[in-house]
C-alpha atoms as a PDB file:
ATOM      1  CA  UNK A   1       1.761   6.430 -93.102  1.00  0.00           C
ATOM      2  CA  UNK A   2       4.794   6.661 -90.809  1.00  0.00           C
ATOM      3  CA  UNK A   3       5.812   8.950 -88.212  1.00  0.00           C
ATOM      4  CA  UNK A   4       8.848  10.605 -88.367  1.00  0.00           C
ATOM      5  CA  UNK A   5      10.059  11.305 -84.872  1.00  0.00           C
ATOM      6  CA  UNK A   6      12.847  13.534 -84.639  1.00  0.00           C
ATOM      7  CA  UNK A   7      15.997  12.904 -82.597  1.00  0.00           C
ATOM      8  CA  UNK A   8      14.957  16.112 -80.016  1.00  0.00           C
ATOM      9  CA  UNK A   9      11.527  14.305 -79.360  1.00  0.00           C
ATOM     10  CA  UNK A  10      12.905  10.986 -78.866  1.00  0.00           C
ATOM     11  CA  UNK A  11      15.463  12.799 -76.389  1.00  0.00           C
ATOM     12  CA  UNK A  12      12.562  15.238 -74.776  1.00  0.00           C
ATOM     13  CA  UNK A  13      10.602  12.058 -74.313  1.00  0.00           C
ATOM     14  CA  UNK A  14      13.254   9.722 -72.864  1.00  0.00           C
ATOM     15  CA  UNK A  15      14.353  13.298 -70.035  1.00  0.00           C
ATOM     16  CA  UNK A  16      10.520  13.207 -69.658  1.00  0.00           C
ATOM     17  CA  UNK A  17      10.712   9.694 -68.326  1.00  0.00           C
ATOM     18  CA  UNK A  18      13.577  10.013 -66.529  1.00  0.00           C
ATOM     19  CA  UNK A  19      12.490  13.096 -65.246  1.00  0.00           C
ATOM     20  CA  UNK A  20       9.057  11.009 -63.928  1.00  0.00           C
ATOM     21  CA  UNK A  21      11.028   7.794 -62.753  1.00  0.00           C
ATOM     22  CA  UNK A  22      13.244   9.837 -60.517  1.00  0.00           C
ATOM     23  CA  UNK A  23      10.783  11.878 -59.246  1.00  0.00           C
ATOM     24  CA  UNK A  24       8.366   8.801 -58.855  1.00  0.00           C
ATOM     25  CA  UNK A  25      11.513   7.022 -56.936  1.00  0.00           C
ATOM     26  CA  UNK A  26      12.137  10.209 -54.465  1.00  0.00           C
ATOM     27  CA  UNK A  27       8.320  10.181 -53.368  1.00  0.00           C
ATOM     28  CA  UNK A  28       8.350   6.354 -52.710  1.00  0.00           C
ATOM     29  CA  UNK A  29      11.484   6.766 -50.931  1.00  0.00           C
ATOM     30  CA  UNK A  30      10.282  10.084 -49.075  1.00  0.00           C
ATOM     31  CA  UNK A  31       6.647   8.328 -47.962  1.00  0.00           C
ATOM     32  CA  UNK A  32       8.922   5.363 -46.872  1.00  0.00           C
ATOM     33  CA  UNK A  33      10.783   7.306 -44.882  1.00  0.00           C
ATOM     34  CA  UNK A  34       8.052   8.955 -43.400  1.00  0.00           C
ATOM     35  CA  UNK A  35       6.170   5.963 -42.441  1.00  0.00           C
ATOM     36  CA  UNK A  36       8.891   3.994 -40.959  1.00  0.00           C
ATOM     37  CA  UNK A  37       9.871   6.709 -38.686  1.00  0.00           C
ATOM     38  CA  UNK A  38       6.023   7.898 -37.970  1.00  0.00           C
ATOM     39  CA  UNK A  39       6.107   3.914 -37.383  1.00  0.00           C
ATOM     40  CA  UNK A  40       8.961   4.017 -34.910  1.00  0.00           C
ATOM     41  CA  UNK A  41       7.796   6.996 -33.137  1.00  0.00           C
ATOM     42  CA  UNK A  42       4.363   5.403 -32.398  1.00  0.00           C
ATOM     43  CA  UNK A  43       5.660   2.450 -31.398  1.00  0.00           C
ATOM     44  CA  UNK A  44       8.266   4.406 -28.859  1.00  0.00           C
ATOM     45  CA  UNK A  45       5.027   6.072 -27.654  1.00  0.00           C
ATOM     46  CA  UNK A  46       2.966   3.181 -26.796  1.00  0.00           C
ATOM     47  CA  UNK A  47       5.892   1.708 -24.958  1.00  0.00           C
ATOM     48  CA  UNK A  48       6.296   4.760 -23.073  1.00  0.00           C
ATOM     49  CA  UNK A  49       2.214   4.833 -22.073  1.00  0.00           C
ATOM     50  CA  UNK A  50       2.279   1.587 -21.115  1.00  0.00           C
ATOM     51  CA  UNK A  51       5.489   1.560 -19.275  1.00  0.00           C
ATOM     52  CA  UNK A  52       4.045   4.781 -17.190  1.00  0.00           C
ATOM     53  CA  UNK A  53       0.399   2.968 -17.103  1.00  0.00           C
ATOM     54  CA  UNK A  54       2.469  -0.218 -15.742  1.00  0.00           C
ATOM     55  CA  UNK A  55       4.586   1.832 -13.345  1.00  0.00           C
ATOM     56  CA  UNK A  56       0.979   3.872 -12.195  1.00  0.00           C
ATOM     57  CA  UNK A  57      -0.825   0.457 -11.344  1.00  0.00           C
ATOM     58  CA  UNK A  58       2.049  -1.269  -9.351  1.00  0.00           C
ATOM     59  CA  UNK A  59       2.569   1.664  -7.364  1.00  0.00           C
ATOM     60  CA  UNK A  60      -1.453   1.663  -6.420  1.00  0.00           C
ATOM     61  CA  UNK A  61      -0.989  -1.599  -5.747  1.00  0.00           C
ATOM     62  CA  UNK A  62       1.726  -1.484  -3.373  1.00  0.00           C
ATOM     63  CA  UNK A  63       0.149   1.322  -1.754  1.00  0.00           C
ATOM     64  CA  UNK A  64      -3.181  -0.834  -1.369  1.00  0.00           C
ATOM     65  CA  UNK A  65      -1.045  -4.083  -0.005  1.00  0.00           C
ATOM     66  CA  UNK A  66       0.937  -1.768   2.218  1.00  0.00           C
ATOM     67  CA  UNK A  67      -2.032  -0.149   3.566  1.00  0.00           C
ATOM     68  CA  UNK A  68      -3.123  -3.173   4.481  1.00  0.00           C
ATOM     69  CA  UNK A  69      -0.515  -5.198   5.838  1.00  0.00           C
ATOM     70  CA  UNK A  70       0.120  -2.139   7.979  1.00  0.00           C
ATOM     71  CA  UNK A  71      -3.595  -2.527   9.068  1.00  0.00           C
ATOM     72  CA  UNK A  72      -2.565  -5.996  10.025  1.00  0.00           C
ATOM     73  CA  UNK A  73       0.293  -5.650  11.707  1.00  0.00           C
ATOM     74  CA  UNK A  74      -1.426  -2.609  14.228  1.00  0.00           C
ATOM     75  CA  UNK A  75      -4.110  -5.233  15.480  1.00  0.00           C
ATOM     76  CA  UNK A  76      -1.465  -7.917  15.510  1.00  0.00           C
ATOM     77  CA  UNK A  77       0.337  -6.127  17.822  1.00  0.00           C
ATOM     78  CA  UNK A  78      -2.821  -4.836  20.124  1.00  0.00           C
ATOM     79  CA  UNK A  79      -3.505  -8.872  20.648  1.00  0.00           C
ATOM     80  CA  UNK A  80      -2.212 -10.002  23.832  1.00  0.00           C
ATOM     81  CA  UNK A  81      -1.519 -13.674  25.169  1.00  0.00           C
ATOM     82  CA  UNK A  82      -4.442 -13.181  27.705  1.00  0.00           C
ATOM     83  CA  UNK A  83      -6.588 -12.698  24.706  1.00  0.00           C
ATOM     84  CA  UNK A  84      -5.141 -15.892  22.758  1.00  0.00           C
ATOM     85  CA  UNK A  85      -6.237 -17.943  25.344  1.00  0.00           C
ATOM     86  CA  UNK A  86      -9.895 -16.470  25.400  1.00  0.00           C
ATOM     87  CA  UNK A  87     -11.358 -17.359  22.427  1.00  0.00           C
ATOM     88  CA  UNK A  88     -14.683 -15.219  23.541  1.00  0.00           C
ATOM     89  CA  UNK A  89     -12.574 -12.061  23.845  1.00  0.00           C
ATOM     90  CA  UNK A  90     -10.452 -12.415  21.333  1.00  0.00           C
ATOM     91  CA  UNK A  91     -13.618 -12.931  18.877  1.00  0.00           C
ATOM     92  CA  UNK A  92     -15.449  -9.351  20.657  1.00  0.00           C
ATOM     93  CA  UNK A  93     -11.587  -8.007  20.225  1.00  0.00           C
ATOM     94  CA  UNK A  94     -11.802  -8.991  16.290  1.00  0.00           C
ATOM     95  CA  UNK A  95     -15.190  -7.560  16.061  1.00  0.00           C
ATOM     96  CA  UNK A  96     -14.630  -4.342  17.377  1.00  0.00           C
ATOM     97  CA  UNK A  97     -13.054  -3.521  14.220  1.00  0.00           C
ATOM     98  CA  UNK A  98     -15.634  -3.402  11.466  1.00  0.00           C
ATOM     99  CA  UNK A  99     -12.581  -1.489   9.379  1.00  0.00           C
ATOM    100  CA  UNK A 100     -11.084  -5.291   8.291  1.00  0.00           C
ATOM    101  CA  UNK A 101     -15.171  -5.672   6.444  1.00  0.00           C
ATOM    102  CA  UNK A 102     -14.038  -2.895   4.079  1.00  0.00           C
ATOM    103  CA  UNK A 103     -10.035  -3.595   3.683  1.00  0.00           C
ATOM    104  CA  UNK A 104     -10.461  -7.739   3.572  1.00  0.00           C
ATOM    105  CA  UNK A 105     -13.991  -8.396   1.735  1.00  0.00           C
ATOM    106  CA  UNK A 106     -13.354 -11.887   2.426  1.00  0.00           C
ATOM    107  CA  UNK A 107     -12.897 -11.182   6.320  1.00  0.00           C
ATOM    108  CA  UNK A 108     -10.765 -11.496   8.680  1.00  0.00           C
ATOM    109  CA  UNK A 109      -9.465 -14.220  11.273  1.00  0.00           C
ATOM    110  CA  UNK A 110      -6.858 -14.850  14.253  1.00  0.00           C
ATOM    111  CA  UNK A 111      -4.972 -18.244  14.922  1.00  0.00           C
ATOM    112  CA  UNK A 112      -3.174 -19.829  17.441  1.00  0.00           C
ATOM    113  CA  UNK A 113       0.562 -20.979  17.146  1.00  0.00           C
ATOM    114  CA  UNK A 114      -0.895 -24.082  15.396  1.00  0.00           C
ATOM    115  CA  UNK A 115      -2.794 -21.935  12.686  1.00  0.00           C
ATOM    116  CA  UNK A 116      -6.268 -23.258  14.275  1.00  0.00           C
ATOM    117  CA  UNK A 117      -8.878 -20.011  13.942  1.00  0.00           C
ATOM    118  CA  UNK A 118     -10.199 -19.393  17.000  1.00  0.00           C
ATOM    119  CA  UNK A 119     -11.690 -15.909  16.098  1.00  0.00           C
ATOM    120  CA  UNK A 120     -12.975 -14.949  12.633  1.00  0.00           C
ATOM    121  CA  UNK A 121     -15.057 -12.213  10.842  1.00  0.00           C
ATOM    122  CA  UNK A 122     -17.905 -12.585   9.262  1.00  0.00           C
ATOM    123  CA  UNK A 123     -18.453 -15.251  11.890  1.00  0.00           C
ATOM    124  CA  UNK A 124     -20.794 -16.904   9.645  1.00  0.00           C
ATOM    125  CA  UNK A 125     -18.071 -17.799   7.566  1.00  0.00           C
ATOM    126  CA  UNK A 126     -17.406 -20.802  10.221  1.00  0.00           C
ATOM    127  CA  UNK A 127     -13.234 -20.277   9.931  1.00  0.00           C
ATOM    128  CA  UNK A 128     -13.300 -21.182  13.624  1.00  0.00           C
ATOM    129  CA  UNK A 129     -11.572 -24.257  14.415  1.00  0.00           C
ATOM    130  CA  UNK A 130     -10.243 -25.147  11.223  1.00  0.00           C
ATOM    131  CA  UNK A 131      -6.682 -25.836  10.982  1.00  0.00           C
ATOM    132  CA  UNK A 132      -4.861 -22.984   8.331  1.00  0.00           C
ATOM    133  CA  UNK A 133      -1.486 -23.524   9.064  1.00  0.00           C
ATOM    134  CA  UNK A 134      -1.119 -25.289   5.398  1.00  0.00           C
ATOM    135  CA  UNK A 135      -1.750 -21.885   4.100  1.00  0.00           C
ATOM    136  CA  UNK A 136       1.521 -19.851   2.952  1.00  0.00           C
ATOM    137  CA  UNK A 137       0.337 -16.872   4.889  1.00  0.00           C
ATOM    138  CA  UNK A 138      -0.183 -18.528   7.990  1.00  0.00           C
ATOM    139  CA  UNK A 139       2.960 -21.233   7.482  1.00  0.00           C
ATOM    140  CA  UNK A 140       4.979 -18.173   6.326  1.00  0.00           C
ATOM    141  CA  UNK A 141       4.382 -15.872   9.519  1.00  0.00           C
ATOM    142  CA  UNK A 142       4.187 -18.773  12.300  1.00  0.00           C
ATOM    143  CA  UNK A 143       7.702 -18.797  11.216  1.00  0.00           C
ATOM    144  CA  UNK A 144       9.135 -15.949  10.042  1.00  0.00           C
ATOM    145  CA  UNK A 145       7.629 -13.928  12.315  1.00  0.00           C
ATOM    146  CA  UNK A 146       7.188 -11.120   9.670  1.00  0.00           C
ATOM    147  CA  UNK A 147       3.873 -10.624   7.644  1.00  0.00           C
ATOM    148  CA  UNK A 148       3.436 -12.180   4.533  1.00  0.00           C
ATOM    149  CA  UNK A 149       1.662 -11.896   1.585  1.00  0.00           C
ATOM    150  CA  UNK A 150      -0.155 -15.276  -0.068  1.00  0.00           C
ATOM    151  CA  UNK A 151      -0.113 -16.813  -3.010  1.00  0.00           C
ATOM    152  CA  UNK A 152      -4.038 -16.999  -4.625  1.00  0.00           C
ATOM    153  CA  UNK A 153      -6.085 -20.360  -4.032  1.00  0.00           C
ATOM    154  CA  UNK A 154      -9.381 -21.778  -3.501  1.00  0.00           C
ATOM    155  CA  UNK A 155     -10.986 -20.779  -0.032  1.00  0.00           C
ATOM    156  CA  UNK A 156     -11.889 -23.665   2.159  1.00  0.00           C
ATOM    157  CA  UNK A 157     -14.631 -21.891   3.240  1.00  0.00           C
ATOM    158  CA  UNK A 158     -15.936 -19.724   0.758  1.00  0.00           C
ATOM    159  CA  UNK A 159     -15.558 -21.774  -2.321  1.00  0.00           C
ATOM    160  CA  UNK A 160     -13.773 -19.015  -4.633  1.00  0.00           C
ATOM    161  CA  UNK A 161     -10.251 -17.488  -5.275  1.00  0.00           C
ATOM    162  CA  UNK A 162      -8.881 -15.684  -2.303  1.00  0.00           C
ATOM    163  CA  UNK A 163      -5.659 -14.453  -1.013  1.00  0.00           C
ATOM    164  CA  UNK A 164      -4.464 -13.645   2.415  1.00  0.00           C
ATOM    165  CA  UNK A 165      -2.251 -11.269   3.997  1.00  0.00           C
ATOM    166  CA  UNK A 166      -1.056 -12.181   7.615  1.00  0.00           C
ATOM    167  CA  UNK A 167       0.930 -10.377  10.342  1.00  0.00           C
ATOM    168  CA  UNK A 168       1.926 -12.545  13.354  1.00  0.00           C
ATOM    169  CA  UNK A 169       1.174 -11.903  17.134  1.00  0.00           C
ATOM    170  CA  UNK A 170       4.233 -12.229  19.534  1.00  0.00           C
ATOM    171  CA  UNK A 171       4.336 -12.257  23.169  1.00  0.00           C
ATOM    172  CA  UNK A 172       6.245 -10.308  25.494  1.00  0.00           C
ATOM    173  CA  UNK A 173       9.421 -12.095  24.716  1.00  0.00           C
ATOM    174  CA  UNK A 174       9.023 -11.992  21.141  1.00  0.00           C
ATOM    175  CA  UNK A 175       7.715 -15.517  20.203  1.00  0.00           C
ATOM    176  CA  UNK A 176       5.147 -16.006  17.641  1.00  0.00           C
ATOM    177  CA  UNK A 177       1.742 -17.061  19.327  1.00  0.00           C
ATOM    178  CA  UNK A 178      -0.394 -16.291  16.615  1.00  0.00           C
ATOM    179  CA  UNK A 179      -1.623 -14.566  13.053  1.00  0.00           C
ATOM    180  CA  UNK A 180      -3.922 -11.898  11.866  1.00  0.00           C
ATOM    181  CA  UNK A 181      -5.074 -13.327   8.544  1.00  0.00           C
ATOM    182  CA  UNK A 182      -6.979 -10.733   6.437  1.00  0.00           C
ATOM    183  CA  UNK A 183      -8.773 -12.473   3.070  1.00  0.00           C
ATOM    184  CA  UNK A 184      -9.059 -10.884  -0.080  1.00  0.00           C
ATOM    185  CA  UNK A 185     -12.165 -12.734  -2.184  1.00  0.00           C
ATOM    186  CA  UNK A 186     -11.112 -12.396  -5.927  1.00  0.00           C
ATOM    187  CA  UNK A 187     -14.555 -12.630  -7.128  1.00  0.00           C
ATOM    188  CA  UNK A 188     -16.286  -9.845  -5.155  1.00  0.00           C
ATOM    189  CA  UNK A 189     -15.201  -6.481  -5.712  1.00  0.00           C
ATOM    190  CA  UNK A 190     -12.171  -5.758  -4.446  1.00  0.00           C
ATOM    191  CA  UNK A 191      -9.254  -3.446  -3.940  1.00  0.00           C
ATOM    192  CA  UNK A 192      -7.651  -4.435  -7.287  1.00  0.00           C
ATOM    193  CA  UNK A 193     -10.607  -3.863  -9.511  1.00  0.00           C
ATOM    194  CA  UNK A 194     -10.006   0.008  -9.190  1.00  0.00           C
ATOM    195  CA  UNK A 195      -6.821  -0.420  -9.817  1.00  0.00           C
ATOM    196  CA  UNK A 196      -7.003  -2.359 -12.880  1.00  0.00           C
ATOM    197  CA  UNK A 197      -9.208   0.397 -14.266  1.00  0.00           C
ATOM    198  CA  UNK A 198      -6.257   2.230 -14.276  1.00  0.00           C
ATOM    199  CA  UNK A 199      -4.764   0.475 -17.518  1.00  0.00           C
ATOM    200  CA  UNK A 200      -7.924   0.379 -19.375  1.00  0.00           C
END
């Protein structure tokens, strides 16, 4: 038996389909639309929040350095040539400021003009008289004369990554006699572990 379709079915039934394929086309277009730009905003977002989280942690950061080179730089300057050249006062000077234990958890330690410890903090640490003036920090302010900021490396004497800060010690007349070293040991906890909680 055959069907006889008329000419207004065959026509309802092809606008039908067109009717569905256009229709079917604007939603695929429409929910590409939406997802690129949902896409793009996201994306924009995340750059923002992690430019603000990046801009958030190197400001704590510079704030923590700067604290501390500061710190540094005020003992530096309280160091006189007498006390260079007395190794026993200059090590009761160094200890009278317990504040270095909880800014440097690697300690602290003052050189001569040849980068030779002759005072150090923890004194246990046995910095005194070994040579440091290979170390940036040291090299840098001997001189510069300015304090400087090291590059990381392996302690000599505490066996794990550290880097020091330094501010140098002039005499009256302005020449460089000495550093303040302060030592930052990577693997304890230290300043920069708050900090990096920051972008977690």
């Amino acid at each position: 038996m055959r069907l006889n379709l008329s000419p207004w079915r065959t026509l309802n039934a092809r606008v039908t389909l067109l009717t569905l394929a256009i229709f079917v086309a604007g939603m695929w277009s429409l929910t590409w639309y939406i997802s690129r730009t949902l896409s793009e905003d996201f994306l924009r977002l995340l750059g923002d929040q992690q430019y603000s989280t990046s801009t958030l942690m190197a400001s704590q950061v510079n704030a923590q350095v700067q604290e501390r080179l500061q710190a540094l730089d005020l003992v530096a300057a309280a160091v006189t040539p007498e006390l260079v050249t007395n190794p026993a006062a200059l090590q009761k000077f160094l200890e009278s400021r317990p504040v270095f234990l909880k800014m440097f958890n690697g300690g602290s330690y003052i050189t001569g003009a040849d980068g030779v410890a002759i005072a150090s903090i923890p004194l246990a640490t046995g910095r005194v008289g070994v040579n440091y003036a290979d170390r940036d920090y040291i090299a840098g302010a001997l001189q510069s004369g300015e304090p400087v900021i090291g590059q990381p490396v392996v302690g000599r004497k505490l066996n794990s990554p550290v880097f020091g800060m330094s501010a140098p010690v002039h005499d009256a007349n302005g020449r460089v006699i000495g550093v303040v070293a302060g030592i930052t040991n990577l693997v304890l906890p230290n300043f920069l572990d708050s900090i990096a909680k920051i972008g977690r």
